[in-house]
C-alpha atoms as a PDB file:
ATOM      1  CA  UNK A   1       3.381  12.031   7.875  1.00  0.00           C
ATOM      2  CA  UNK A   2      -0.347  11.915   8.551  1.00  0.00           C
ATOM      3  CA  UNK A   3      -1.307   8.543  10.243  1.00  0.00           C
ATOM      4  CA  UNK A   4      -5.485   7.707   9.705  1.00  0.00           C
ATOM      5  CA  UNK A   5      -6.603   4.580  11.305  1.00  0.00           C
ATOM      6  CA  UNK A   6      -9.153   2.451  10.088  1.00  0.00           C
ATOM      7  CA  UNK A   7     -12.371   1.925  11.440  1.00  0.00           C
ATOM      8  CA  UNK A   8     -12.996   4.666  13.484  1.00  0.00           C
ATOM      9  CA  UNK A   9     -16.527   5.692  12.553  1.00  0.00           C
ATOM     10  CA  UNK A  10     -19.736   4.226  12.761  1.00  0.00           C
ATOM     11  CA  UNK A  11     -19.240   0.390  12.126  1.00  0.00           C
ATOM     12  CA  UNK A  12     -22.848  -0.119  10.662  1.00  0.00           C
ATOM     13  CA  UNK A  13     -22.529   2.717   8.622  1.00  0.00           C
ATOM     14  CA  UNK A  14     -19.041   1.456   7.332  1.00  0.00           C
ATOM     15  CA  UNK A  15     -20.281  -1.973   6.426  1.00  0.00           C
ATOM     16  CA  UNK A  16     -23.504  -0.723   4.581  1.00  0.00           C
ATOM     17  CA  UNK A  17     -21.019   1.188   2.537  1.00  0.00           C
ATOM     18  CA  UNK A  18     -19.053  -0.821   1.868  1.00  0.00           C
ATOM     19  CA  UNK A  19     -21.153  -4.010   1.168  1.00  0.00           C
ATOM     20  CA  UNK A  20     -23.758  -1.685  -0.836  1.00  0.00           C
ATOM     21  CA  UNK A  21     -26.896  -2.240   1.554  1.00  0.00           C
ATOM     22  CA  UNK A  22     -29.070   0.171   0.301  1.00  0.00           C
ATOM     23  CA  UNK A  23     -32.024   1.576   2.737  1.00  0.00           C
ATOM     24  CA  UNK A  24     -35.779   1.314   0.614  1.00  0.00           C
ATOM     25  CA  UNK A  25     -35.977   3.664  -2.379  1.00  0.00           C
ATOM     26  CA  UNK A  26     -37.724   6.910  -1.725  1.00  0.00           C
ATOM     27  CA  UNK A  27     -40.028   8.997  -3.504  1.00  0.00           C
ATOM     28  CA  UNK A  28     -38.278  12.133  -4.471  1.00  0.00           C
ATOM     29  CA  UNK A  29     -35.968  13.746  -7.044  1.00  0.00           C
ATOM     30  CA  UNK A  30     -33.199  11.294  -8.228  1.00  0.00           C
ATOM     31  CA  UNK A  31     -30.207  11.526  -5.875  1.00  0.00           C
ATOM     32  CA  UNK A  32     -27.099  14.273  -7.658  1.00  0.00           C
ATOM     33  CA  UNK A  33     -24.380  11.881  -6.368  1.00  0.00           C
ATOM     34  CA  UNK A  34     -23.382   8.657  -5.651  1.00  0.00           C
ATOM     35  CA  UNK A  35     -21.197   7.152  -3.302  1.00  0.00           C
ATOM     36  CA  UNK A  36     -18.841   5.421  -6.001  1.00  0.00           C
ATOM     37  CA  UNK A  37     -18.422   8.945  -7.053  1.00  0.00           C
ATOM     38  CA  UNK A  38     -17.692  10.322  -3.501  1.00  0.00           C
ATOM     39  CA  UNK A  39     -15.211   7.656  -3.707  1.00  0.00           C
ATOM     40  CA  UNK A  40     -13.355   7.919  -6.620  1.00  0.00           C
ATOM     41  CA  UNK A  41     -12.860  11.398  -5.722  1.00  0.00           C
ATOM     42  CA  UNK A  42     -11.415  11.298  -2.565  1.00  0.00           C
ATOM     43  CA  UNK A  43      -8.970   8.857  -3.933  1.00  0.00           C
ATOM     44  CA  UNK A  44      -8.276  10.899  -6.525  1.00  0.00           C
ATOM     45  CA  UNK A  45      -7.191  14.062  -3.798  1.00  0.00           C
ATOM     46  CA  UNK A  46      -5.148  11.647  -2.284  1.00  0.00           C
ATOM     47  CA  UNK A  47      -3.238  10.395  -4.867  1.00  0.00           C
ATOM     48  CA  UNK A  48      -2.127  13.670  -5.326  1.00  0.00           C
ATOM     49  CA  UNK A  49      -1.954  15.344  -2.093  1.00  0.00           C
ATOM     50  CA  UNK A  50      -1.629  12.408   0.498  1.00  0.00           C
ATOM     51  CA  UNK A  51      -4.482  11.966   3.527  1.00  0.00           C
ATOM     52  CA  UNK A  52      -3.496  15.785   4.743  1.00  0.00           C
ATOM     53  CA  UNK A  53      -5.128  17.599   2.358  1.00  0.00           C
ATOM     54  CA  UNK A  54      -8.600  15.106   1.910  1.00  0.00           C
ATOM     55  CA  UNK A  55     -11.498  16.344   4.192  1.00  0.00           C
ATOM     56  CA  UNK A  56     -15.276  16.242   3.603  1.00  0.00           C
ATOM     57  CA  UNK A  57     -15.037  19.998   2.267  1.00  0.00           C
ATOM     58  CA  UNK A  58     -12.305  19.254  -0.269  1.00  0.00           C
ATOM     59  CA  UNK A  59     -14.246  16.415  -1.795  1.00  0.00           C
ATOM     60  CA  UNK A  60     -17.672  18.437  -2.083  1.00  0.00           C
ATOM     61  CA  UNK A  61     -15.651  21.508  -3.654  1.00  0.00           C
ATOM     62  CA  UNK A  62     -14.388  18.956  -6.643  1.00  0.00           C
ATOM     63  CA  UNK A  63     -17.839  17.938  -7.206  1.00  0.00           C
ATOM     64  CA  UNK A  64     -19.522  21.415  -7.172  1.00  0.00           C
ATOM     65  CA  UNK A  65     -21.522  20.844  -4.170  1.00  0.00           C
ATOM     66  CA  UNK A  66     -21.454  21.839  -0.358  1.00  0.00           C
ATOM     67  CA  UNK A  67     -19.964  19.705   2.435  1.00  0.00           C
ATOM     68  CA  UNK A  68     -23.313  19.070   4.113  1.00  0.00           C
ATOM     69  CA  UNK A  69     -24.796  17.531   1.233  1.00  0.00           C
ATOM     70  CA  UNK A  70     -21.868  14.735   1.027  1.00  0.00           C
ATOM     71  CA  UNK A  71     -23.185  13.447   4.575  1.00  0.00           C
ATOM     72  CA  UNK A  72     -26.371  12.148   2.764  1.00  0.00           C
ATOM     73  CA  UNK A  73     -24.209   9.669   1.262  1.00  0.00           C
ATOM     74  CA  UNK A  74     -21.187   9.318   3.518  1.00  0.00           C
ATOM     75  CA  UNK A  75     -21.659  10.098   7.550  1.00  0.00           C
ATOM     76  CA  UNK A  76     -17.981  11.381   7.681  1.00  0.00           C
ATOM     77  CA  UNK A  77     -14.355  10.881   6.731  1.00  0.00           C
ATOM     78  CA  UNK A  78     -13.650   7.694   8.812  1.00  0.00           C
ATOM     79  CA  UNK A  79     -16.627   6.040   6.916  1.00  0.00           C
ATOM     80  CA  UNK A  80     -15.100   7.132   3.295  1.00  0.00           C
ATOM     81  CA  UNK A  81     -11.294   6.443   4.447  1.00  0.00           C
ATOM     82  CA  UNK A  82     -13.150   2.608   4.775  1.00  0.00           C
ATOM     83  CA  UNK A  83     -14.538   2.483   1.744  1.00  0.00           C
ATOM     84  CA  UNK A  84     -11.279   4.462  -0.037  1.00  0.00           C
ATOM     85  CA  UNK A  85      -9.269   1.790   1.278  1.00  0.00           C
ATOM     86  CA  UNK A  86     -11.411  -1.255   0.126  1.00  0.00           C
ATOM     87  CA  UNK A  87     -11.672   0.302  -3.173  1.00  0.00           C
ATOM     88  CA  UNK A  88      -8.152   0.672  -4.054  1.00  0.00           C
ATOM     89  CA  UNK A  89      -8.070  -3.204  -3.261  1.00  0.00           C
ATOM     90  CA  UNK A  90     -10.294  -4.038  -5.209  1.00  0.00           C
ATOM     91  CA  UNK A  91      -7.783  -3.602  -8.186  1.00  0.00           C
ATOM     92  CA  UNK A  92      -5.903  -5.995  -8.024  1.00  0.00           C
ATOM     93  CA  UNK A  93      -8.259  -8.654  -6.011  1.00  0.00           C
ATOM     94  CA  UNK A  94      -9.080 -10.605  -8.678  1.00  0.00           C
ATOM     95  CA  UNK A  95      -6.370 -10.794 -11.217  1.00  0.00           C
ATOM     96  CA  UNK A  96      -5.730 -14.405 -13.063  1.00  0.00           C
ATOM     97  CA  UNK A  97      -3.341 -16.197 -11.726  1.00  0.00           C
ATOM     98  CA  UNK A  98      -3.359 -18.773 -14.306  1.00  0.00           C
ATOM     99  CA  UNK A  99      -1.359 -22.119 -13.187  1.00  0.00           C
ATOM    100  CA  UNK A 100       1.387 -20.897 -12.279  1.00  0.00           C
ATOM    101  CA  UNK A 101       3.456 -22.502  -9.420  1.00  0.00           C
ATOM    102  CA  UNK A 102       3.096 -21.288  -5.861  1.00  0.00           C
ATOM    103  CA  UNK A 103       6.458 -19.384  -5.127  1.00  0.00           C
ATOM    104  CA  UNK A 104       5.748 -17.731  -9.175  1.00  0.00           C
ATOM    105  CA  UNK A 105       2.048 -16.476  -7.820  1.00  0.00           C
ATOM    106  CA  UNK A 106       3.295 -15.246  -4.762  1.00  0.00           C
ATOM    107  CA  UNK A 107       5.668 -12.762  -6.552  1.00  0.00           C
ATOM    108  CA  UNK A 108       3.292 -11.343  -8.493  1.00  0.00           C
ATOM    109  CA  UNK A 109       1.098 -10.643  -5.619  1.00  0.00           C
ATOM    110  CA  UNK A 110       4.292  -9.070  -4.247  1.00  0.00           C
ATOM    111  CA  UNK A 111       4.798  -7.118  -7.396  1.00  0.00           C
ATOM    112  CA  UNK A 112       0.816  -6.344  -7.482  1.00  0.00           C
ATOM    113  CA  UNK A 113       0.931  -5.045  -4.134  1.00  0.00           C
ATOM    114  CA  UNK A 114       4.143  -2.913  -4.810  1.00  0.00           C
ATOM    115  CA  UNK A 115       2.582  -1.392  -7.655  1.00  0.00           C
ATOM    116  CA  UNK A 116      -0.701  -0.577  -5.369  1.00  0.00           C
ATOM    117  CA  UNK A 117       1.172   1.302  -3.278  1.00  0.00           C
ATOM    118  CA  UNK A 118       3.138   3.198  -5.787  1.00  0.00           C
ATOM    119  CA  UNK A 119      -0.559   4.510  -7.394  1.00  0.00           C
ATOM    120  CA  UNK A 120      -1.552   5.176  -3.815  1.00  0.00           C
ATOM    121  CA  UNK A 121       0.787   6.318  -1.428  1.00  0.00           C
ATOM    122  CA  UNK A 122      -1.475   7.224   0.646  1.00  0.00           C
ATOM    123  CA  UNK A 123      -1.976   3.715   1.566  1.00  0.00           C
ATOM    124  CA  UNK A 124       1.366   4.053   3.695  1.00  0.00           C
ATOM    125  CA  UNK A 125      -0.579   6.731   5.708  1.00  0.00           C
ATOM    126  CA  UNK A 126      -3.482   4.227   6.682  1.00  0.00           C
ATOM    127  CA  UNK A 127      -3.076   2.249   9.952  1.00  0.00           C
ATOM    128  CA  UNK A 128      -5.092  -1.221   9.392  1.00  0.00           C
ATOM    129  CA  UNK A 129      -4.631  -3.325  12.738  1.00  0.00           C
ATOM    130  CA  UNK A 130      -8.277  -3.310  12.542  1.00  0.00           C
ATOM    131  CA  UNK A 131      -8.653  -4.345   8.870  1.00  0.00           C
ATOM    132  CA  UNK A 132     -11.577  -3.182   6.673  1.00  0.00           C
ATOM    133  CA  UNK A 133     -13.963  -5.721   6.307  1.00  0.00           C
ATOM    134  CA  UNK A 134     -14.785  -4.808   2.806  1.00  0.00           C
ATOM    135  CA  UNK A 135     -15.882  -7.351  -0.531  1.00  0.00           C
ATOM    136  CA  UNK A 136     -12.641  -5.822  -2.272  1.00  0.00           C
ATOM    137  CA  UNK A 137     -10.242  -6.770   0.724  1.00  0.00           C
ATOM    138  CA  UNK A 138     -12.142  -9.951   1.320  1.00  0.00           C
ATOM    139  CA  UNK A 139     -11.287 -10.836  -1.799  1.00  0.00           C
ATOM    140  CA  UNK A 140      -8.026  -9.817  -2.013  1.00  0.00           C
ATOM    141  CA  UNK A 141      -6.950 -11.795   1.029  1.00  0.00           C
ATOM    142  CA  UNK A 142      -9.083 -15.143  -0.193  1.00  0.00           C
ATOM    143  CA  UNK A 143      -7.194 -14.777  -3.613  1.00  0.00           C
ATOM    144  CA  UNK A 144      -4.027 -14.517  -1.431  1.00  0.00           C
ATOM    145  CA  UNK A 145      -4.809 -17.244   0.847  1.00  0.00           C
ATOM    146  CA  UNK A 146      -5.686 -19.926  -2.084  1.00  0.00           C
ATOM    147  CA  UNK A 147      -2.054 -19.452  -3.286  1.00  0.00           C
ATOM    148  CA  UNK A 148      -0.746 -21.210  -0.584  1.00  0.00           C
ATOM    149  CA  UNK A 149      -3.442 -23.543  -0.214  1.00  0.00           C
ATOM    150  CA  UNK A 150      -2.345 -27.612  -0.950  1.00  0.00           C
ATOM    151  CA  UNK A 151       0.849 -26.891   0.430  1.00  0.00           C
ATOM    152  CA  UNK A 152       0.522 -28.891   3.534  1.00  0.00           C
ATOM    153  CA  UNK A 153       0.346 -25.806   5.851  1.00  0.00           C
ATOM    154  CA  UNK A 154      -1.915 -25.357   8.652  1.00  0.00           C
ATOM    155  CA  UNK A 155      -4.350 -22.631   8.905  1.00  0.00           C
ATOM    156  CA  UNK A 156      -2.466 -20.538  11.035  1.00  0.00           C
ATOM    157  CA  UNK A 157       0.594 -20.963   8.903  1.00  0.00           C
ATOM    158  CA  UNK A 158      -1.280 -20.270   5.853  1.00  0.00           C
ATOM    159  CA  UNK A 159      -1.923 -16.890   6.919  1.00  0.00           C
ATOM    160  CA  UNK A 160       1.440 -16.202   8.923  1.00  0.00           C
ATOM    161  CA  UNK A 161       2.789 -16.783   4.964  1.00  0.00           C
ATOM    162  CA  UNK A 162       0.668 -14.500   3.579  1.00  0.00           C
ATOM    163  CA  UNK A 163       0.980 -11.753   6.429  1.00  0.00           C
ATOM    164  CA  UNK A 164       4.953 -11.943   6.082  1.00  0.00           C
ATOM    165  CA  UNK A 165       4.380 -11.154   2.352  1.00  0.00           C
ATOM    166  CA  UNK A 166       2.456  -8.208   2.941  1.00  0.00           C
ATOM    167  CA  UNK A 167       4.763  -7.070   5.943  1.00  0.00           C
ATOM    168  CA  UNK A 168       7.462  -7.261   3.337  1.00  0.00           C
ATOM    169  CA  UNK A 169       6.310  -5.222   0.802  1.00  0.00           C
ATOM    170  CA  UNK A 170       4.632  -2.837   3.185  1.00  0.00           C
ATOM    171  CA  UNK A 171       8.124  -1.947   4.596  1.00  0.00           C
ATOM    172  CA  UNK A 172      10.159  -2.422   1.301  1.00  0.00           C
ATOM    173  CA  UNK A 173       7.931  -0.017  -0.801  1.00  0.00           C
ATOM    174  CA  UNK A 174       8.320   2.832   1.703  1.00  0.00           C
ATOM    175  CA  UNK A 175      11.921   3.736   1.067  1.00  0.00           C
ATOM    176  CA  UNK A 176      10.216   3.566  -2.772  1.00  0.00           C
ATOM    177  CA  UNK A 177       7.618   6.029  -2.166  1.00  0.00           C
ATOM    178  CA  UNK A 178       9.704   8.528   0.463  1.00  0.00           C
ATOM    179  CA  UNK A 179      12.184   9.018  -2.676  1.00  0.00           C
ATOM    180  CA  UNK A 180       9.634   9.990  -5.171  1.00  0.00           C
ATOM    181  CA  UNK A 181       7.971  12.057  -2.597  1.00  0.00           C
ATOM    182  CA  UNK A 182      11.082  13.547  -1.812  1.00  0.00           C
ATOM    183  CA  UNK A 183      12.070  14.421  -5.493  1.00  0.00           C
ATOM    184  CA  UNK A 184       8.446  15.973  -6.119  1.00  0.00           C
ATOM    185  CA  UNK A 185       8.325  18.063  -3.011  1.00  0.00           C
ATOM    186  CA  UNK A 186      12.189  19.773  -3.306  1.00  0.00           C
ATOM    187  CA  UNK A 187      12.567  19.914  -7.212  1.00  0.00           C
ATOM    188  CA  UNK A 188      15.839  17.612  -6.929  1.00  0.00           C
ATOM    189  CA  UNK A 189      16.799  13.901  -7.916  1.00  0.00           C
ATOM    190  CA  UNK A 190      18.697  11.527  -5.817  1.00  0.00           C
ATOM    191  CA  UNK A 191      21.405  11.748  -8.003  1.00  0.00           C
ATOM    192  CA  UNK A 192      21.490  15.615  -7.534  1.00  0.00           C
ATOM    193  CA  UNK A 193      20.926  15.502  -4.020  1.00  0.00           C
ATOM    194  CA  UNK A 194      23.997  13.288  -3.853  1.00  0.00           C
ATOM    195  CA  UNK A 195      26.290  14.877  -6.012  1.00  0.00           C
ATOM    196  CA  UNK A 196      25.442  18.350  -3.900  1.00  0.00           C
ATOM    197  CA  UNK A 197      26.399  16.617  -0.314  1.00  0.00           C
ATOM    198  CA  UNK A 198      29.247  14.094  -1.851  1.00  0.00           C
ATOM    199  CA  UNK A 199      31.963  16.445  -1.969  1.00  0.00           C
ATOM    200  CA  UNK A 200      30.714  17.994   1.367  1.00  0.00           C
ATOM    201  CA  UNK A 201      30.870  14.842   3.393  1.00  0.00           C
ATOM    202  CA  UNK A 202      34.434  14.118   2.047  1.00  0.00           C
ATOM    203  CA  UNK A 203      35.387  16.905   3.793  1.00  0.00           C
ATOM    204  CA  UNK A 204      34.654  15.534   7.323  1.00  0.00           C
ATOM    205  CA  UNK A 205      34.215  11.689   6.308  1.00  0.00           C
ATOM    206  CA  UNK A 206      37.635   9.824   7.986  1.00  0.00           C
ATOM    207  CA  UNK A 207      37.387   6.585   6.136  1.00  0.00           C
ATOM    208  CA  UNK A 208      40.069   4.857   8.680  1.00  0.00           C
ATOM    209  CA  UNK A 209      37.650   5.304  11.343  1.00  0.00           C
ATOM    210  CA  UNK A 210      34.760   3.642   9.313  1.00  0.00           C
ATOM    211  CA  UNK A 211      36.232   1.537   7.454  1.00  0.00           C
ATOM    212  CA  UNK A 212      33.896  -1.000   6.350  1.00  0.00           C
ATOM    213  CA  UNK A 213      31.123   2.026   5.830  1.00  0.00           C
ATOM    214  CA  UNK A 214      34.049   3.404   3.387  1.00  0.00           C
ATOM    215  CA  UNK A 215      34.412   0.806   1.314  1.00  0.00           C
ATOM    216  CA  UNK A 216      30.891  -0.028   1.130  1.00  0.00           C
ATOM    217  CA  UNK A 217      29.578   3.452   0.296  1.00  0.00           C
ATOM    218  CA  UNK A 218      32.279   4.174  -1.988  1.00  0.00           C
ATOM    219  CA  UNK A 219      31.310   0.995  -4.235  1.00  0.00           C
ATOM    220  CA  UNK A 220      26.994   2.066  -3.868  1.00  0.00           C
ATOM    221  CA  UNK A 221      27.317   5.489  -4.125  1.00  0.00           C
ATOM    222  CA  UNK A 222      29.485   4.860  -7.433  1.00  0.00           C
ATOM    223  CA  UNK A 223      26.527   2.452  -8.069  1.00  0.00           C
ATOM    224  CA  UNK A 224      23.432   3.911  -7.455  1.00  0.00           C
ATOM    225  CA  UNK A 225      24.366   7.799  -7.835  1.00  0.00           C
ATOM    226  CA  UNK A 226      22.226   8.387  -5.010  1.00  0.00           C
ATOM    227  CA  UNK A 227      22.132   7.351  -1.335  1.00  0.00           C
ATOM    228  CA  UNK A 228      19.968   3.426  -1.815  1.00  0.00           C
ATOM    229  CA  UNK A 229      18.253   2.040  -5.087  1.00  0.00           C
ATOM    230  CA  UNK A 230      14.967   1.308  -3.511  1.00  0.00           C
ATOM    231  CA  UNK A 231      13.540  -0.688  -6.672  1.00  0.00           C
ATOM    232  CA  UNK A 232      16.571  -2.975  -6.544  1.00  0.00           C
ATOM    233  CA  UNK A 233      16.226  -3.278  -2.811  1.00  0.00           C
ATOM    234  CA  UNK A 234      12.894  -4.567  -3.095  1.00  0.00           C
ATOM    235  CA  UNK A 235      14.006  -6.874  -6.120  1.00  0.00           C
ATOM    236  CA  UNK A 236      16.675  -8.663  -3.733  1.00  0.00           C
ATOM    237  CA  UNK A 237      14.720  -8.935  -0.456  1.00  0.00           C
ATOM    238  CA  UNK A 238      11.353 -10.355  -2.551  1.00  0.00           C
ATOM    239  CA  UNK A 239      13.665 -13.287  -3.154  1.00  0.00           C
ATOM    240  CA  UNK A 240      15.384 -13.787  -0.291  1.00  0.00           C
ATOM    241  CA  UNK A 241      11.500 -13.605   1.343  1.00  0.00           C
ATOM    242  CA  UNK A 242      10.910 -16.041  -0.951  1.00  0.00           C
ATOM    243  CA  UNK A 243      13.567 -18.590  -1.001  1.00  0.00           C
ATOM    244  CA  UNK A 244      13.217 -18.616   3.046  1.00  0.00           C
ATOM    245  CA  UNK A 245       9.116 -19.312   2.321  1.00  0.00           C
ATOM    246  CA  UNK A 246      10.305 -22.314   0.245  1.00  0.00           C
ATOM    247  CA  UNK A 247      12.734 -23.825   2.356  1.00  0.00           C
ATOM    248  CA  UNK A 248       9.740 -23.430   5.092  1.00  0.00           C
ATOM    249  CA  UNK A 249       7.281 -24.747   2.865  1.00  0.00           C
ATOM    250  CA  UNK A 250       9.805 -27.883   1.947  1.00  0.00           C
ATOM    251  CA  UNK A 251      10.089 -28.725   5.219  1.00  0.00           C
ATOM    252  CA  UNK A 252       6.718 -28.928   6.032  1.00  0.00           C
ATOM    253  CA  UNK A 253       6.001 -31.156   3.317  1.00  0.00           C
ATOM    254  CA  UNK A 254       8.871 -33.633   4.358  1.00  0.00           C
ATOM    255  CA  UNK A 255       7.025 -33.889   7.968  1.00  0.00           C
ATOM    256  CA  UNK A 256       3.879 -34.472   7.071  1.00  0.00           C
END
């Protein structure tokens, strides 16, 4: 799998982008594009073919132009991967949260951010140690950030919380996203994927020498038809994140 990393271009020209600081209107015919369109169709290339098959000439070709007239708008591919990625964000940045309790808020950002990644897998391919310092993700991590807010945590803690979250979900929806991937790219399920190898791996599987792995797998596979059930996965370790958050969270507020 393709691995882009963000901010690699030209910072300046990332954050003009991306904050929407326009240079001085010119005299001359009115511009054919826009940048929000640039945009909206890179993500839309990889939604459906992943970061390997978006480049500058791929986007131009959907919008009936030539590559050299996209870098009017956008200097180059690390520039739009930016503003890609702080798009997407934006979707679910400012949702109502209504007044809910804490732990109920920070499952549906869980679920929000699960869902993000299942429109965009392409997300997975996107290295952000050096985040995108965009209005969308601003926001996003602000709205994330006031959740937890009034609980008695420190600063530092605060966003330790919220980063554990997002680790979570980050690893939990990949085993998600692989499977679909998986079932899209070779024409079979997980169920018929299993049911083809089953009765092959009986053949050489020696349950008295795994045991525990016997027993186990016998009860999932009968279970899930397939080899994991990466939605229920998710389901149980969301709660276990979150029962451990409280317990933290509790004990905070009885030592303060």
């Amino acid at each position: 799998m393709t691995t882009e990393y963000t901010g690699g271009g030209d910072p300046k020209r990332s954050m003009e982008l991306l904050w929407g600081v326009q240079d001085r209107p010119r005299r001359g015919p009115k511009p054919k594009l826009t940048v929000e369109a640039i945009v909206g169709t890179a993500i839309a290339i990889a939604d459906a073919e992943g970061l390997a098959g978006l480049s500058m000439r791929r986007v131009a070709e959907h919008l009936g132009v030539t590559a050299m007239s996209l870098y009017t708008y956008v200097p180059g591919k690390a520039e739009l991967l930016d503003v890609m990625l702080d798009t997407v964000h934006g979707e679910v940045a400012t949702a109502d949260d209504g007044d809910a309790g804490w732990r109920t808020r920070l499952e549906r950002l869980a679920r929000e951010n699960w869902a993000l990644y299942r429109r965009h897998p392409w997300l997975l391919q996107v290295a952000t140690s050096r985040p995108v310092l965009g209005p969308h993700l601003m926001a996003k991590w602000d709205r994330e950030l006031t959740v937890v807010e009034g609980l008695g945590l420190t600063e530092i803690e605060m966003d330790l919380l919220v980063s554990l979250l997002a680790d979570y979900v980050h690893g939990a929806v990949r085993g998600a996203v692989e499977a679909a991937q998986a079932e899209q790219r070779t024409g079979m399920t997980d169920e018929q994927w299993w049911y083809s190898y089953a009765p092959l791996l009986e053949q050489v599987f020696d349950p008295a020498r795994y045991p525990v792995a016997a027993r186990v797998g016998e009860v999932t596979g009968a279970e899930y038809n397939a080899p994991s059930d990466p939605g229920r996965s998710f389901e149980f370790g969301l709660q276990r994140v979150l029962d451990g958050i409280e317990v933290f969270v509790r004990a905070r507020s009885a030592g303060a």
